[in-house]
N, C-alpha and C. Protein backbone atom coordinates (compact mmCIF):
# COMPACT_ATOMS: atom_id res chain seq x y z
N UNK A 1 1.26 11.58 -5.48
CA UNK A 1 1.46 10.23 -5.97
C UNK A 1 0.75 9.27 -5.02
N UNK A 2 0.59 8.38 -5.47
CA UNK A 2 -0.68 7.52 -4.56
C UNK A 2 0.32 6.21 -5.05
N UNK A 3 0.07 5.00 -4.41
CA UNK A 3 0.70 3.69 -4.13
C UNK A 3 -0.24 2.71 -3.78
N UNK A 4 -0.11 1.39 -4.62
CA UNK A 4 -1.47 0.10 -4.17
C UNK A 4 -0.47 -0.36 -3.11
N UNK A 5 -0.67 -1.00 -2.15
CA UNK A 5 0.43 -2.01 -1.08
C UNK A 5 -0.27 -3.08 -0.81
N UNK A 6 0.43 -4.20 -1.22
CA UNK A 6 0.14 -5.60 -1.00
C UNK A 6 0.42 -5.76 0.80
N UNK A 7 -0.61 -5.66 1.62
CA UNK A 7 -0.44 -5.96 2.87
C UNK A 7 0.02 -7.13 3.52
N UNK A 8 0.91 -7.40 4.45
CA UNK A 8 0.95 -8.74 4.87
C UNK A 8 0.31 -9.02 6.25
N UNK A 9 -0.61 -9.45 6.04
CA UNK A 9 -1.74 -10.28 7.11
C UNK A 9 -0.65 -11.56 8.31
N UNK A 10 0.30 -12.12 8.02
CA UNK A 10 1.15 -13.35 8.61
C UNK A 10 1.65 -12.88 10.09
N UNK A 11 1.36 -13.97 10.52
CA UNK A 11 1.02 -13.57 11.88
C UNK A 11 0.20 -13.37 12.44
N UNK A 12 -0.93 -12.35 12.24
CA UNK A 12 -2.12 -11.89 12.97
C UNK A 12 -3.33 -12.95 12.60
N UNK A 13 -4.26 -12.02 13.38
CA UNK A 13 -5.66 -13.09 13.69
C UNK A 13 -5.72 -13.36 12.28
N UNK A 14 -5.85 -12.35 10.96
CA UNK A 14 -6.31 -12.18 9.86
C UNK A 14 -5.46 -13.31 8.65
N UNK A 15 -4.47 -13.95 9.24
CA UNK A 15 -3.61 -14.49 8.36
C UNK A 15 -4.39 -15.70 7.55
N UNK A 16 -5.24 -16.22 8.33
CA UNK A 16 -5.86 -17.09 7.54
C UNK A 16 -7.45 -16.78 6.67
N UNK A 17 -7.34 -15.69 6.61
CA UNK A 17 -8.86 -15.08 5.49
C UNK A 17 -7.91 -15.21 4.33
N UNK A 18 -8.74 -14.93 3.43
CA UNK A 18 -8.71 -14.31 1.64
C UNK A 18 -8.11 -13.05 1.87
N UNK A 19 -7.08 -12.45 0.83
CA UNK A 19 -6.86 -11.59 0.98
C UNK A 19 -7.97 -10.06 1.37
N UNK A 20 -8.99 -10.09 0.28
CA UNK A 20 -9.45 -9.47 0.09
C UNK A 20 -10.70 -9.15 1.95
N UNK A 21 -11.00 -9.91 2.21
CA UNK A 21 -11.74 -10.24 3.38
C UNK A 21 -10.49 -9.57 4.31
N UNK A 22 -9.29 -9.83 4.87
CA UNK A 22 -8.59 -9.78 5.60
C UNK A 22 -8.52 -7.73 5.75
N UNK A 23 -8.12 -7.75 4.28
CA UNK A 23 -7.87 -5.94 4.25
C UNK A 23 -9.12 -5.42 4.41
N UNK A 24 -10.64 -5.59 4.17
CA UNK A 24 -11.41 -4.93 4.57
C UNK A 24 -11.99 -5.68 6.45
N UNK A 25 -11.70 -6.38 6.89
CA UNK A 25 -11.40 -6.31 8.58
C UNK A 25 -10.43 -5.57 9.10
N UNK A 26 -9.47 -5.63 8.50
CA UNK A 26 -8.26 -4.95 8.76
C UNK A 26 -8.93 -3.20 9.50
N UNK A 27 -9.26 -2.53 8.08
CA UNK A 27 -9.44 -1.07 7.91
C UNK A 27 -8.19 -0.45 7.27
N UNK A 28 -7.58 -1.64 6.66
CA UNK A 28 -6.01 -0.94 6.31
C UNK A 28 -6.60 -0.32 4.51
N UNK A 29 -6.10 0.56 4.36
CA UNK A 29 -6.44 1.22 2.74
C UNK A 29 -5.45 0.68 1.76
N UNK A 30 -6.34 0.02 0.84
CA UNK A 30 -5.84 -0.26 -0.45
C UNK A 30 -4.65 0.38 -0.96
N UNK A 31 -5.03 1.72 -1.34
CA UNK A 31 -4.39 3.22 -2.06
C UNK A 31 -4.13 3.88 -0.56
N UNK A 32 -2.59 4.48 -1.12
CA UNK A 32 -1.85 5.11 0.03
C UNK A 32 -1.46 6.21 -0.47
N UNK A 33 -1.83 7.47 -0.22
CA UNK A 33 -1.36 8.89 -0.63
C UNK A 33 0.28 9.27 -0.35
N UNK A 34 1.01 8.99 -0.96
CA UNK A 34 2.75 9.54 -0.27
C UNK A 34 2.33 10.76 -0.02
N UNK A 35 2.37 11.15 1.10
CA UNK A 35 3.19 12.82 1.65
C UNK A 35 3.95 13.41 0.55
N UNK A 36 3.57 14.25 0.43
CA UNK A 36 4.78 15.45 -0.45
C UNK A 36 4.92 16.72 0.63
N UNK A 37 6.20 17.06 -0.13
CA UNK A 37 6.96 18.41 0.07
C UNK A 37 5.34 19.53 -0.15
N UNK A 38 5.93 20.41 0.34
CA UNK A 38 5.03 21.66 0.43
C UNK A 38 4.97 22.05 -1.28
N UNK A 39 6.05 21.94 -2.04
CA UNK A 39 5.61 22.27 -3.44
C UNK A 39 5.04 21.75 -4.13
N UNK A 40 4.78 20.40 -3.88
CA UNK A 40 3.84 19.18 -4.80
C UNK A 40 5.15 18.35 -5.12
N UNK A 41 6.19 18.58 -4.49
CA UNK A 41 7.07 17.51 -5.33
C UNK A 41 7.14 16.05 -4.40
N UNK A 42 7.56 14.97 -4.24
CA UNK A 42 8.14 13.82 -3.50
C UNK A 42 8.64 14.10 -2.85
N UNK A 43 8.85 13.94 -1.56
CA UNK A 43 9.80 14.14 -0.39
C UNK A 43 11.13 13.47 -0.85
N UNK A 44 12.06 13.87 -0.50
CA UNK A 44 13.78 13.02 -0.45
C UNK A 44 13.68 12.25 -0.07
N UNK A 45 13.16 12.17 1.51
CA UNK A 45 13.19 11.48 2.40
C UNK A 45 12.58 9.74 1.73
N UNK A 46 11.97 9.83 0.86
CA UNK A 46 11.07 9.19 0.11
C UNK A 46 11.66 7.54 -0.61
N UNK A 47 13.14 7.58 -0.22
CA UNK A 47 13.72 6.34 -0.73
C UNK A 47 12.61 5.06 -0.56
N UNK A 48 13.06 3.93 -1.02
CA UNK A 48 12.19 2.64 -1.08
C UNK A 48 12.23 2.10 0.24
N UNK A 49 13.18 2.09 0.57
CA UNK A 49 13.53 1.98 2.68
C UNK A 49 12.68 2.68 3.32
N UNK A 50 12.81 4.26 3.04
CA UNK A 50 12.58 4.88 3.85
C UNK A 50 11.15 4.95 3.81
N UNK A 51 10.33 5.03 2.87
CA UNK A 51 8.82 4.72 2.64
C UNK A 51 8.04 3.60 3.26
N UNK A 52 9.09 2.38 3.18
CA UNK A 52 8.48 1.02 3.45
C UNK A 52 8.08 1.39 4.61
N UNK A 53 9.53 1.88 5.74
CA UNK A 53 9.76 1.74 7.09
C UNK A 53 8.23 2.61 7.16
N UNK A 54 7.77 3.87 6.95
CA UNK A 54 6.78 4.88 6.88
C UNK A 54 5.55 4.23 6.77
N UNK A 55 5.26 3.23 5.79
CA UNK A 55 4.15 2.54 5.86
C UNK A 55 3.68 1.65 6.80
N UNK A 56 4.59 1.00 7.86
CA UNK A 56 4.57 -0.04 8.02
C UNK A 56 4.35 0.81 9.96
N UNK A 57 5.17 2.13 9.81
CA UNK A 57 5.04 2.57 11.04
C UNK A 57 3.81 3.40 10.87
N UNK A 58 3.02 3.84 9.98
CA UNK A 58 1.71 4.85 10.44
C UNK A 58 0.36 3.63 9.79
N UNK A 59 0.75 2.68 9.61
CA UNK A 59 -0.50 1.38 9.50
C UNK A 59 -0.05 0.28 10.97
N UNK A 60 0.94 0.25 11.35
CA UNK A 60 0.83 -0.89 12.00
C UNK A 60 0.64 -2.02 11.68
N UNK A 61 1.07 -2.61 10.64
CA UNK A 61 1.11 -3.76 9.78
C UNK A 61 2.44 -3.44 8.53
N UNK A 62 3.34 -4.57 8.65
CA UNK A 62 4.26 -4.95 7.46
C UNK A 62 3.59 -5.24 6.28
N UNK A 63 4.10 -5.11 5.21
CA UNK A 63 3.62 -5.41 3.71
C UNK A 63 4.66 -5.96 2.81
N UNK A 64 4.23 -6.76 1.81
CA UNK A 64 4.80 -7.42 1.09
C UNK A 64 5.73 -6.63 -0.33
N UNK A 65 4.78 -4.75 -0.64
CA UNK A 65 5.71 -4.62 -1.39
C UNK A 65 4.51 -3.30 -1.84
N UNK A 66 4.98 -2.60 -2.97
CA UNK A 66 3.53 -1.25 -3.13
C UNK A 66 4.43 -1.15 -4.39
N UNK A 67 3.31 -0.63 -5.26
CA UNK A 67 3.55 -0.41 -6.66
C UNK A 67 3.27 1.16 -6.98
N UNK A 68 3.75 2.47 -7.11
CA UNK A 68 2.67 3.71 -7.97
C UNK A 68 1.52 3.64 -8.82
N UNK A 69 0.69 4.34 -8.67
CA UNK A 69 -0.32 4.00 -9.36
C UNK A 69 -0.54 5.18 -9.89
N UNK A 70 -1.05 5.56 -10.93
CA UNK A 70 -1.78 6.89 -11.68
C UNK A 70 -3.34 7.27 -10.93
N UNK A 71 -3.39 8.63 -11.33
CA UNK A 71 -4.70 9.00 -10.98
C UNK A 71 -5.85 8.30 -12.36
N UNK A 72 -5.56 7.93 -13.32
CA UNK A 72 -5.97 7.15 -14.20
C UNK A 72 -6.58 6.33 -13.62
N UNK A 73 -5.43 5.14 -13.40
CA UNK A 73 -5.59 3.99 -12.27
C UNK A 73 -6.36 4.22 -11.61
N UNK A 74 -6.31 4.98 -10.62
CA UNK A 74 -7.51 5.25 -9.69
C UNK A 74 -8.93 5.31 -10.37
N UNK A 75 -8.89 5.82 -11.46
CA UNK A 75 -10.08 5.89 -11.79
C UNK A 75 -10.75 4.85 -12.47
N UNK A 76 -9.92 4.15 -12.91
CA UNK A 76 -10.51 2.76 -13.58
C UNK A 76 -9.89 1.51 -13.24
N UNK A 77 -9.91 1.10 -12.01
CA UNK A 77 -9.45 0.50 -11.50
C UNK A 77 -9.94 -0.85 -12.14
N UNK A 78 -9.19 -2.21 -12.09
CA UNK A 78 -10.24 -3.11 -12.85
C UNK A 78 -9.69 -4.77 -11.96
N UNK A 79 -8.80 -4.48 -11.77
CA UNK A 79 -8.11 -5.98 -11.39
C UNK A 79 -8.28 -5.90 -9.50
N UNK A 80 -8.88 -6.98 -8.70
CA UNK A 80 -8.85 -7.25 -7.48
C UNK A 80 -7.72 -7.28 -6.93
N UNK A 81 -7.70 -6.34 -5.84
CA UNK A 81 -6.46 -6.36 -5.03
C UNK A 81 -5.60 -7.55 -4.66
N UNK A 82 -7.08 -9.20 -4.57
CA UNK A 82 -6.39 -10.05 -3.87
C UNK A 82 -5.09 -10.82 -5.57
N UNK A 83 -5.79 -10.37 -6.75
CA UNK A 83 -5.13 -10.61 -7.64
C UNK A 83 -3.64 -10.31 -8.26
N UNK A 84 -3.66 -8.82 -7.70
CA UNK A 84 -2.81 -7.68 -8.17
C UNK A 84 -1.39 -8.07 -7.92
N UNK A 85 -0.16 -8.00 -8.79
CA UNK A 85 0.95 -8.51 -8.89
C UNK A 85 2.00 -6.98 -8.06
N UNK A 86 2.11 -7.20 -6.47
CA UNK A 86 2.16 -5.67 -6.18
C UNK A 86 3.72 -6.07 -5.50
N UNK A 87 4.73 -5.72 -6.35
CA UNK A 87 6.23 -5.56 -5.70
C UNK A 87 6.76 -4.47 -5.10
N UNK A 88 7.72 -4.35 -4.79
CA UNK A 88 8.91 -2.76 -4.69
C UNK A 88 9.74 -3.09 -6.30
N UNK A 89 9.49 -1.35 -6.79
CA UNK A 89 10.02 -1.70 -7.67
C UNK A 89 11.06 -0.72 -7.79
């Protein structure tokens, strides 16, 4: 399963760019691969807490919120990140 994450830039040097400018200085990735279990399934561990906390500790940057995305999605991606309506849902 893969995830878009609306990054939050506030605070840092980057807070005052465009979104889009900010995440490519950054080096932070758009699309975020979740870890799975050894069988292909979702980890447990995987709650909406427990993910956030996960993102936020192997990027080094807080975020505003990450949506699932399809491998579809991935492939036809069409709408700008700085556009993208990206919550916890």
């Amino acid at each position: 399963m893969n995830v878009k994450v609306k990054w939050d830039f506030g605070g840092t040097d980057l807070e005052d760019q465009d979104y889009h400018s900010a995440l490519v200085e950054s080096g932070l990735p758009e699309i975020v691969k979740v870890p799975t279990q050894p069988r292909g399934g979702v980890s447990p561990l995987w709650d909406q807490d427990a993910f956030s906390d996960w993102l936020s500790d192997q990027y080094g940057f807080t975020h505003f919120g990450w949506v699932p995305i399809t491998d579809k999605e991935l492939d036809h991606r069409s709408c700008p990140e700085d556009q993208a309506d990206v919550t916890i849902a």
